[in-house]
Protein backbone atom coordinates (compact mmCIF):
# COMPACT_ATOMS: atom_id res chain seq x y z
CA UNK A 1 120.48 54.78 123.17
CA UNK A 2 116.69 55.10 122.77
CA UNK A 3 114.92 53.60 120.46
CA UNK A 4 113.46 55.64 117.19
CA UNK A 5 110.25 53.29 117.01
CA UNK A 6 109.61 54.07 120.92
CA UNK A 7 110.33 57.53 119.73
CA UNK A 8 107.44 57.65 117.00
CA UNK A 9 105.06 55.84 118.57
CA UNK A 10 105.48 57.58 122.54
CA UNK A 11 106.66 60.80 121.76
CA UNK A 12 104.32 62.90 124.71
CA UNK A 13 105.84 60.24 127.10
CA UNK A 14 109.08 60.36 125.68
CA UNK A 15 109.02 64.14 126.22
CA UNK A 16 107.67 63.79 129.86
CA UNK A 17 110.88 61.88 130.67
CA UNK A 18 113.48 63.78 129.30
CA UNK A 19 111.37 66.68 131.32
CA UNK A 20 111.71 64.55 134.66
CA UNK A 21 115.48 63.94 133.81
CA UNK A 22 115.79 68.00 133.48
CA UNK A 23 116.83 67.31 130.04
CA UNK A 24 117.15 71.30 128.44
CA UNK A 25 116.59 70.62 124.96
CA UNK A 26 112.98 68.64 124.37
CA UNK A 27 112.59 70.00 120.83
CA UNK A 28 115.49 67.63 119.98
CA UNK A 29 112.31 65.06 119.76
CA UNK A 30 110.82 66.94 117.59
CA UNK A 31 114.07 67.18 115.50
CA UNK A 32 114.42 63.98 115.34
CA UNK A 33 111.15 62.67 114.63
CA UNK A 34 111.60 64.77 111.38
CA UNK A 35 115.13 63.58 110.90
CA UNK A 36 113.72 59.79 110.97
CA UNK A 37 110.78 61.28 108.33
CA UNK A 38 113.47 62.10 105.63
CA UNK A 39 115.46 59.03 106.00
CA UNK A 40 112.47 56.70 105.57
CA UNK A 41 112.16 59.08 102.36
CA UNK A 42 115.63 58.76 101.02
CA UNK A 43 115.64 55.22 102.03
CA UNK A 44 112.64 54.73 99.47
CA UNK A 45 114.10 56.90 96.40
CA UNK A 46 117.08 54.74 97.22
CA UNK A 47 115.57 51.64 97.21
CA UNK A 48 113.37 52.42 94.22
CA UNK A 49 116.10 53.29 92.16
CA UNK A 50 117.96 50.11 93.05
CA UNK A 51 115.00 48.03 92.03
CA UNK A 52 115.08 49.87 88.78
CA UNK A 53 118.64 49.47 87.90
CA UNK A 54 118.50 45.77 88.97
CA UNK A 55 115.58 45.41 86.57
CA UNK A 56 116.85 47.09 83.74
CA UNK A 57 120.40 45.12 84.28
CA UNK A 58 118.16 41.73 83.92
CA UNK A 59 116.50 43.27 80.87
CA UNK A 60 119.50 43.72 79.07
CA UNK A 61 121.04 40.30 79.88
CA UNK A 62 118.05 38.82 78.43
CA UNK A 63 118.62 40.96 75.33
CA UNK A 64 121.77 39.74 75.00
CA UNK A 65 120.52 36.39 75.34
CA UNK A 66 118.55 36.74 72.36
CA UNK A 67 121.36 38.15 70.48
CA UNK A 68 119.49 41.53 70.19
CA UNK A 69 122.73 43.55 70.60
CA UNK A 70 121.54 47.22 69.51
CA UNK A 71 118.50 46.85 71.58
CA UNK A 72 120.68 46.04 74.98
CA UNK A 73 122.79 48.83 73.91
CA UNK A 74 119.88 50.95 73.70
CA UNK A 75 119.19 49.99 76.92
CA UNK A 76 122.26 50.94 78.42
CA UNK A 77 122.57 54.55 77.30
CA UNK A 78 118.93 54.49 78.80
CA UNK A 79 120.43 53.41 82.24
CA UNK A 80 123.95 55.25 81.37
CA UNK A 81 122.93 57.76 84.57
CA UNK A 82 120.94 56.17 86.93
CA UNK A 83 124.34 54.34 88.63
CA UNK A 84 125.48 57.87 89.26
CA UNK A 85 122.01 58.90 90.65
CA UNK A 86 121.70 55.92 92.67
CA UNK A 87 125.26 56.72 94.42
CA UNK A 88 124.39 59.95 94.89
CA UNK A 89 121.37 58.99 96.76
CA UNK A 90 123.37 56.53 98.57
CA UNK A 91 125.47 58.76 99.92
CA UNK A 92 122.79 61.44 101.07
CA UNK A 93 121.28 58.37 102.95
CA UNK A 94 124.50 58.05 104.41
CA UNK A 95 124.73 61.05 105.73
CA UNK A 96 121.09 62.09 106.72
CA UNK A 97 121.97 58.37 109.39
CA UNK A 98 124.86 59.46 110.34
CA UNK A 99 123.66 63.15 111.20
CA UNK A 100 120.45 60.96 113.17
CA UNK A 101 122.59 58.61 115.15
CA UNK A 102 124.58 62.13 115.86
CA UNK A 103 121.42 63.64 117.12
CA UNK A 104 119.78 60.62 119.08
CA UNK A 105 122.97 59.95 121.12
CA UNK A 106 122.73 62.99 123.09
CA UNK A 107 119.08 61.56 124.34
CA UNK A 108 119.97 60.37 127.94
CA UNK A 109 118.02 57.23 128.75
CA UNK A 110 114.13 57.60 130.33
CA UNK A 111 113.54 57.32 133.91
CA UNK A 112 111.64 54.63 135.49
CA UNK A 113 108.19 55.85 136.83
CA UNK A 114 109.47 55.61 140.38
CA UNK A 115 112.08 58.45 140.12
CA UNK A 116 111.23 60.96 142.34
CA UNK A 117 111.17 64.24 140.30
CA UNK A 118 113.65 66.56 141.84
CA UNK A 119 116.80 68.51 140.18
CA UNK A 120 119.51 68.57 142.96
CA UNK A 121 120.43 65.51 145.50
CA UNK A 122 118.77 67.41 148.14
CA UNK A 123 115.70 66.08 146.40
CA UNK A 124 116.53 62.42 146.61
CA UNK A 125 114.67 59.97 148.89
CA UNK A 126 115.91 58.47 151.59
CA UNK A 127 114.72 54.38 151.09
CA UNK A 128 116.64 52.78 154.42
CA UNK A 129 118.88 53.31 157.16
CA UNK A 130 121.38 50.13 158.85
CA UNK A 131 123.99 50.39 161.38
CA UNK A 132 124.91 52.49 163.84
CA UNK A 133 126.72 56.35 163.99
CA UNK A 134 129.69 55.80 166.32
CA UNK A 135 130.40 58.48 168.63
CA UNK A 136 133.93 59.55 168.36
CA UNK A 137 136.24 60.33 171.03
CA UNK A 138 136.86 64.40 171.37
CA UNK A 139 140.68 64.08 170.11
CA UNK A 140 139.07 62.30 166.57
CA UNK A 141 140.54 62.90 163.76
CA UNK A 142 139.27 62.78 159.61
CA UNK A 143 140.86 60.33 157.87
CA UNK A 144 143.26 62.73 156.30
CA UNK A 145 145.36 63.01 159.21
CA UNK A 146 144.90 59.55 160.13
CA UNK A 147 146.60 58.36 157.08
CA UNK A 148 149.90 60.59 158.02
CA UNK A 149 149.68 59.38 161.42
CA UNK A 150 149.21 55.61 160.73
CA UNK A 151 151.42 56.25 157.39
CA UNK A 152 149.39 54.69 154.93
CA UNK A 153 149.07 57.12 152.18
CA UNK A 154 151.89 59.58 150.80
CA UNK A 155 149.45 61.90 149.07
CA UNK A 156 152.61 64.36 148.59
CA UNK A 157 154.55 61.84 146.80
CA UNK A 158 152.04 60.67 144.39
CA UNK A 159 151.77 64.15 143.63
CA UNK A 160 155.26 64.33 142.59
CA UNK A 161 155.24 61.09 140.74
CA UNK A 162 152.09 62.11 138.63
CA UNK A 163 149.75 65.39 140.32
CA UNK A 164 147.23 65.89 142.79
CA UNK A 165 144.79 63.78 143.49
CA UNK A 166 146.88 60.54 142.52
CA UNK A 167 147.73 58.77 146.15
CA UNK A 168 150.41 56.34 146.44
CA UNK A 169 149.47 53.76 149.05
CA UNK A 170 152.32 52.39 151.14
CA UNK A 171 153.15 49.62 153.64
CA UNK A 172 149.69 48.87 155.80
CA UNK A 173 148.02 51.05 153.65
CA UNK A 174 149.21 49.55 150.58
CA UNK A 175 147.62 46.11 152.42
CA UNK A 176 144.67 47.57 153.59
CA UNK A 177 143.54 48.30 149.96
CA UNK A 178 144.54 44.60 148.90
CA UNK A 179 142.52 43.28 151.98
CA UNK A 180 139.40 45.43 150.79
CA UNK A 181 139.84 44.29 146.98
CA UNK A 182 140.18 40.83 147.72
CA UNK A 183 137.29 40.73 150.36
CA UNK A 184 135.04 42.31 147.72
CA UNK A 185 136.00 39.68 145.20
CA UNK A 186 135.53 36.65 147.06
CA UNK A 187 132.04 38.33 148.38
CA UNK A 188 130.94 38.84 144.83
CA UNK A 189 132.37 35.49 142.96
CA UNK A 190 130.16 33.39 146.15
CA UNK A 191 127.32 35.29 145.16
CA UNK A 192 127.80 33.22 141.42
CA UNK A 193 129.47 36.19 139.28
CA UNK A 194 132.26 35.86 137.07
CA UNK A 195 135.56 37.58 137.88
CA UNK A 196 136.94 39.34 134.95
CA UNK A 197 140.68 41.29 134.81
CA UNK A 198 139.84 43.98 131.77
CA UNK A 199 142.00 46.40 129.85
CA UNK A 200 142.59 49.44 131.54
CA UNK A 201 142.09 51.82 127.97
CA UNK A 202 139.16 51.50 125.55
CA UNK A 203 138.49 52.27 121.91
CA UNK A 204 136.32 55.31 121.29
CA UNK A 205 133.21 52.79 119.87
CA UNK A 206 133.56 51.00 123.93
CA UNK A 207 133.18 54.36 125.27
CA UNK A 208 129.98 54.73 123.57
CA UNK A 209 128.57 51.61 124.40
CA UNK A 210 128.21 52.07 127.61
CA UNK A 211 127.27 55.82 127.07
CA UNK A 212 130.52 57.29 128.73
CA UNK A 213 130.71 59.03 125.26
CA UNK A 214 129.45 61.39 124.29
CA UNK A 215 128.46 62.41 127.79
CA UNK A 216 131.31 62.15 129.86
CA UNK A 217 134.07 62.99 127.21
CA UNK A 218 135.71 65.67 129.72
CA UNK A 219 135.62 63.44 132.63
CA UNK A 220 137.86 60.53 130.91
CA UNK A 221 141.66 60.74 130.38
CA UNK A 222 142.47 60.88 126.30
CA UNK A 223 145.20 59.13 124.95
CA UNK A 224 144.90 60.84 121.51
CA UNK A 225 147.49 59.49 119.88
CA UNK A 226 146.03 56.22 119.57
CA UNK A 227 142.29 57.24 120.43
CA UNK A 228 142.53 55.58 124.08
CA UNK A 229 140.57 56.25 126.67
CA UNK A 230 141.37 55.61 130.60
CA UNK A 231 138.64 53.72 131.84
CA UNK A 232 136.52 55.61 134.46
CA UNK A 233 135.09 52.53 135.59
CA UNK A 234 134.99 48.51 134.98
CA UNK A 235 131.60 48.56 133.59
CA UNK A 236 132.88 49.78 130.37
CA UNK A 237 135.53 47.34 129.25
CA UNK A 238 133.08 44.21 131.13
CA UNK A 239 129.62 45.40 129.97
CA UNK A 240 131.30 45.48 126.63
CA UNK A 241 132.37 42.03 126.55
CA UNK A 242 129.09 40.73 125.16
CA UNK A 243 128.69 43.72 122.47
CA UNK A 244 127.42 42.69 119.06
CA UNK A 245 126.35 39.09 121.03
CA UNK A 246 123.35 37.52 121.15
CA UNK A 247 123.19 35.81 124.57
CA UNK A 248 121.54 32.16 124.87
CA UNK A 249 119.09 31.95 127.05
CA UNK A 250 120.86 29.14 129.14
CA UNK A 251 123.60 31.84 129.58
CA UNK A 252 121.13 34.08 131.93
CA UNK A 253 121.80 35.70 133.68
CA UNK A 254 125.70 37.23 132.98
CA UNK A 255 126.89 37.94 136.18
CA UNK A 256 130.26 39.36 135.94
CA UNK A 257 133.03 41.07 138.60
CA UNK A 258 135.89 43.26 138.47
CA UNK A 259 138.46 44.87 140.45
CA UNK A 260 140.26 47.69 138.40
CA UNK A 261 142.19 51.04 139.36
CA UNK A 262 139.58 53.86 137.69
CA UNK A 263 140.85 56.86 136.71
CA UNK A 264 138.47 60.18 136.48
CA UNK A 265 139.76 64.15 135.63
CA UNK A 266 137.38 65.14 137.97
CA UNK A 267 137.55 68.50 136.06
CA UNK A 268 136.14 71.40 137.99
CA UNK A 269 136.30 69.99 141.64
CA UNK A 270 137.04 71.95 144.49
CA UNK A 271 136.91 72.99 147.98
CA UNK A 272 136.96 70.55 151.61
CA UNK A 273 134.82 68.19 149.86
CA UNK A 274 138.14 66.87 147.65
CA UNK A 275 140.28 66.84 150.83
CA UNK A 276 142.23 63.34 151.32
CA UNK A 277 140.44 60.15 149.58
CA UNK A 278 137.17 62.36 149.30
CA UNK A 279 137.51 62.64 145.80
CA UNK A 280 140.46 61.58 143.95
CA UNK A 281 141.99 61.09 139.80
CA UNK A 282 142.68 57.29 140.30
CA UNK A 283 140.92 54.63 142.76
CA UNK A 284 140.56 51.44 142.90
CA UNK A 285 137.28 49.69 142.57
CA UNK A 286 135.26 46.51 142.08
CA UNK A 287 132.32 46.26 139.69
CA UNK A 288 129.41 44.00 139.58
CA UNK A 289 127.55 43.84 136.18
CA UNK A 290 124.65 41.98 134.94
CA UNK A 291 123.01 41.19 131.42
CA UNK A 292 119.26 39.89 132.20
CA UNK A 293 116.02 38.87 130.54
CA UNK A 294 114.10 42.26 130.65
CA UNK A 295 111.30 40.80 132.38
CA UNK A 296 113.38 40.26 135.49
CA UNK A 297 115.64 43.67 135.07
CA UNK A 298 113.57 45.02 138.47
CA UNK A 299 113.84 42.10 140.55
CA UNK A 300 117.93 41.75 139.73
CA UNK A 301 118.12 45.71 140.60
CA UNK A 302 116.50 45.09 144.21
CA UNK A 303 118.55 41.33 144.50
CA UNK A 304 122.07 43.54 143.57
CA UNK A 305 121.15 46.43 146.27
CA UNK A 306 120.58 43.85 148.98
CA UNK A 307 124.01 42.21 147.61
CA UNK A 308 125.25 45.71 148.35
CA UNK A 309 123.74 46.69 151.52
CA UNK A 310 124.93 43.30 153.10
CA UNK A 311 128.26 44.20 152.18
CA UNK A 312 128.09 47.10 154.41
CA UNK A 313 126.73 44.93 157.02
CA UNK A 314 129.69 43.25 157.19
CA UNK A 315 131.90 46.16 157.31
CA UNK A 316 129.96 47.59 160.22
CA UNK A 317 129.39 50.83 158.27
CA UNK A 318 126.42 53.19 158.99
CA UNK A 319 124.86 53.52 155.98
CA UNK A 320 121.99 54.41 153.87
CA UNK A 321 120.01 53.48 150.47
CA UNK A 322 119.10 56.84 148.36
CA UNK A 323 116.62 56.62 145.02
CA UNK A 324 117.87 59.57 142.99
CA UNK A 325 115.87 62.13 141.43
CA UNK A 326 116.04 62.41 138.19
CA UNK A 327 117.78 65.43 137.94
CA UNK A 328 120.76 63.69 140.12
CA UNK A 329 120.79 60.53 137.85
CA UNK A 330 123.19 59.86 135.32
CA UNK A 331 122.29 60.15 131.27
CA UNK A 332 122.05 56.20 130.94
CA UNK A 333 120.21 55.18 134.18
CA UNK A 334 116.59 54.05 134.59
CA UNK A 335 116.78 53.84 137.91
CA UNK A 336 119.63 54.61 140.58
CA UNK A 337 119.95 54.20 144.22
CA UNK A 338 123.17 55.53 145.92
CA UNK A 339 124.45 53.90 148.55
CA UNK A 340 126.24 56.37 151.46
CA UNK A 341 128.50 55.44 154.66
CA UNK A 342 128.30 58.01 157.67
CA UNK A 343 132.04 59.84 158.36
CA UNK A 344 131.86 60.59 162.02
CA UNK A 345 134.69 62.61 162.44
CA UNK A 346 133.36 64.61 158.69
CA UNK A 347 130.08 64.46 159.83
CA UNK A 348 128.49 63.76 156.38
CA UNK A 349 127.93 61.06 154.09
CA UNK A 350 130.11 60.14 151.67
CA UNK A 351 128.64 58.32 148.20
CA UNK A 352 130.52 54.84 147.91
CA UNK A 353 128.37 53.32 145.42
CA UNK A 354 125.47 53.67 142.74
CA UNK A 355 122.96 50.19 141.53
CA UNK A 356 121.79 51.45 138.30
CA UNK A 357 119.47 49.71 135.84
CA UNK A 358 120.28 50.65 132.00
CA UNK A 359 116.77 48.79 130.99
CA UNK A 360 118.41 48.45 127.20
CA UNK A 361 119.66 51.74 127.14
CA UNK A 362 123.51 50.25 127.14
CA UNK A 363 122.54 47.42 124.88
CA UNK A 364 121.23 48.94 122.29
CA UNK A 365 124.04 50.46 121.64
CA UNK A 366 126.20 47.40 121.77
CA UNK A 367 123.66 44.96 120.18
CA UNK A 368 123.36 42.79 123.54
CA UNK A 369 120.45 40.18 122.25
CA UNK A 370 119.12 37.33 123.30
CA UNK A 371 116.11 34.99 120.89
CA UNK A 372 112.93 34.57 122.03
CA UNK A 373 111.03 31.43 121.99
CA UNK A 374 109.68 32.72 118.61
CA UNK A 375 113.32 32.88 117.00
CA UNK A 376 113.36 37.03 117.29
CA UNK A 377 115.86 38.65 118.59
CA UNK A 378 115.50 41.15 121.88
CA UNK A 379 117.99 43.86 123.32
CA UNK A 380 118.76 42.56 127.13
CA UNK A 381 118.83 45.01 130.07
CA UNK A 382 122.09 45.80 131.59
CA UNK A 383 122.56 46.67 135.29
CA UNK A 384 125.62 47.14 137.63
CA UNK A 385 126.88 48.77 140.49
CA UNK A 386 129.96 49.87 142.70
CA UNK A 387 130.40 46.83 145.26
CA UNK A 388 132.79 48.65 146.07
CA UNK A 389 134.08 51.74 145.38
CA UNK A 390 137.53 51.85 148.12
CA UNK A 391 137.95 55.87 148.87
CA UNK A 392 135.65 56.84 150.50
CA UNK A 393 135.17 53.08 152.20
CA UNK A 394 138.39 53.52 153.42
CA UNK A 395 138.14 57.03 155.10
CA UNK A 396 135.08 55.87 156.90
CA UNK A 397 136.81 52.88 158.29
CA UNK A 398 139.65 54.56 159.51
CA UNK A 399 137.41 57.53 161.02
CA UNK A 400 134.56 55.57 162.72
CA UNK A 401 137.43 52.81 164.11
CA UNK A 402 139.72 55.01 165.54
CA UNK A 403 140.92 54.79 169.16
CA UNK A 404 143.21 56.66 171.02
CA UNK A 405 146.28 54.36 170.00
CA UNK A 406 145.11 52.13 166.97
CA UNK A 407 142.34 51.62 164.57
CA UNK A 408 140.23 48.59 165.03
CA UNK A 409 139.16 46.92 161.90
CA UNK A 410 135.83 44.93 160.70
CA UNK A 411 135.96 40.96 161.50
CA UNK A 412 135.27 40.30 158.04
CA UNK A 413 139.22 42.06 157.26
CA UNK A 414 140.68 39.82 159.82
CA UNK A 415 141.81 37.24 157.71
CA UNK A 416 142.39 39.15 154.75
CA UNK A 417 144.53 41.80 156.51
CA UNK A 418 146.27 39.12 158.52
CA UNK A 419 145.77 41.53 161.94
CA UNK A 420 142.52 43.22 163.97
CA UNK A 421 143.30 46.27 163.92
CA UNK A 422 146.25 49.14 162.46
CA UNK A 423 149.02 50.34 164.66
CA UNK A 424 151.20 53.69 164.52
């Protein structure tokens, strides 16, 4: 959530943002610069009247000090109203914040000043290239027919057990995603973060710490009878840990990992690009967050991509690093860069994770602080990123490995998978 006194005192470059972020309604700024105006009014009626009544309440205790009883009594039918005028005013305070807060959540977050402007992913920039495009055999196959062959995925079943685009892994496949999970872990705990095992469901007030509310209401499952929601990703539950802290500076920076099935409607998605793991309800997926000085926000972005791309390394994956545009970029980033593996036998890239710096987007709204050397208190910045997301990892591993009879895998899974390679 943005910040009203940035707000007041950078509105033009408030307004160039949201312009860069293709944000369609700028007047909103405007709305709620006047918004903020009548509260700072109400607040001083409010306060004023307070001050009064507290004053007059003193005045008549001191009259009955004296014994001057008509006099305090005199007093009170003076004051007999100003309780009710005072809760009036109260309550129109109320509500003129609560309308605000209403108004200033729909803000997304401001872009850094290197987002590229640009409305469509087309219009991202390519940062770096690593590894190498295999070429296939002429009898490949995409991953979707790989799984039937190798039988790692009944797609059908799931379907019966809950509805499309809910997979049930099974035997190698079942241990290929436990392989890939625990890999990721022991990468990211070496690297010094935390491993965390989170709820699954979060309370409507987590949802909008992390900004998945209001934004991304229709993308998250609803348990309404108990105001639930499915958790689209481990950020939200993790990031949230720390809400309404204040962090001691010996503490920085949090570093913190999780592995947790995600679970996404997906709402609107259609066509070849959904096909097999492409795009999916539920996946699994392992998180890494951090909570940092905001000083040092930058340098941790750059230090968690390079975390990211050597994780690829290691997987042998083609790959590339993508700064988004700020049209592409979600309502709470800063600053994004996706990370995409090459599918030889799709012949595209497939997204498999996003590094995203929050600045203190995030922790304003959860009231992430740390103290300064001066004894004030500062929102952190909040970062984290996909490290990584298994779908689409795992259709580019079994496309770019396959061989006529089996399906080599990455040295790094040797251990962890307990063979070298999948059999049919």
């Amino acid at each position: 959530m943005l910040q009203i006194n940035y707000l007041r005192q950078h509105t033009a470059i408030v307004k160039d943002g949201l312009a860069k972020k293709n944000f369609p309604n700028l007047a909103l700024v405007d709305e709620l610069l006047s918004a903020d105006e009548a509260i700072r009014k109400q607040k001083i009626t409010t306060e004023t009247q307070q001050a009064s009544l507290n004053s007059a309440s003193k005045e008549i205790g001191l009259l009955m000090a004296k014994g001057d009883k008509d006099a305090a009594e005199q007093k009170r039918a003076e004051v007999a109203g100003w309780k009710d005028d005072l809760a009036a005013n109260k309550l129109a305070l109320q509500k003129l914040e609560e309308d605000f807060t209403a108004m200033l959540l729909q803000l997304p977050n401001l872009p850094h000043s290197s987002v590229p402007n640009g409305k469509t992913p087309e219009d991202n920039e390519v940062v770096r290239e690593g590894g190498t495009i295999p070429e296939l055999m002429p009898a490949a196959k995409p991953h979707w027919e790989l799984i039937k062959d190798y039988d790692l995925i009944d797609f059908e079943t799931g379907a019966k057990i809950a509805g499309s685009g809910f997979p049930l892994y099974k035997g190698k496949g079942a241990k290929l995603q436990r392989s890939l999970i625990q890999y990721f872990l022991d990468y990211n705990t070496e690297a010094g973060y935390t491993e965390y095992m989170p709820p699954l469901m979060v309370n409507e007030t987590t949802a909008y710490g992390t900004g998945q509310l209001p934004d991304k209401e229709g993308q998250m499952y609803h348990i309404t009878a108990d105001g639930f929601y499915l958790i689209p990703t481990a950020e939200v539950p993790v990031t949230n840990i720390y809400a309404n802290e204040i962090v001691k500076d010996d503490a920085l920076p949090v570093k913190m990992t999780a592995y947790t099935p995600c679970f996404r409607r997906e709402a609107g998605s259609f066509g070849s690009d959904v096909r097999g793991l492409n795009r999916v309800h539920q996946f699994d997926k392992v998180e890494i967050i951090q909570l940092v000085h905001p000083a040092k926000s930058y340098e941790v972005l750059e230090e968690m991509v390079n975390h990211i791309e050597r994780l690829l390394q290691f997987l042998e994956l083609p790959y590339r690093i993508l700064r988004l545009c700020g049209g592409d970029m979600s309502f709470t980033s800063a600053l994004t860069y996706d990370f995409e593996v090459y599918s030889a036998a799709q012949k595209k890239w497939l997204e498999v994770s996003s590094v995203s710096n929050f600045e203190n987007y995030q922790t304003n709204r959860m009231k992430i602080r740390y103290k300064e050397s001066d004894g004030k208190t500062q929102l952190l910045h909040s970062l984290n990123g996909s490290s990584l997301a298994l779908p689409r990892i795992v259709a580019a591993l079994l496309e770019n490995n396959q061989q006529e009879e089996f399906i080599s895998l990455p040295k790094v899974l040797h251990s962890y998978f307990g063979a070298t390679m999948l059999e049919g």
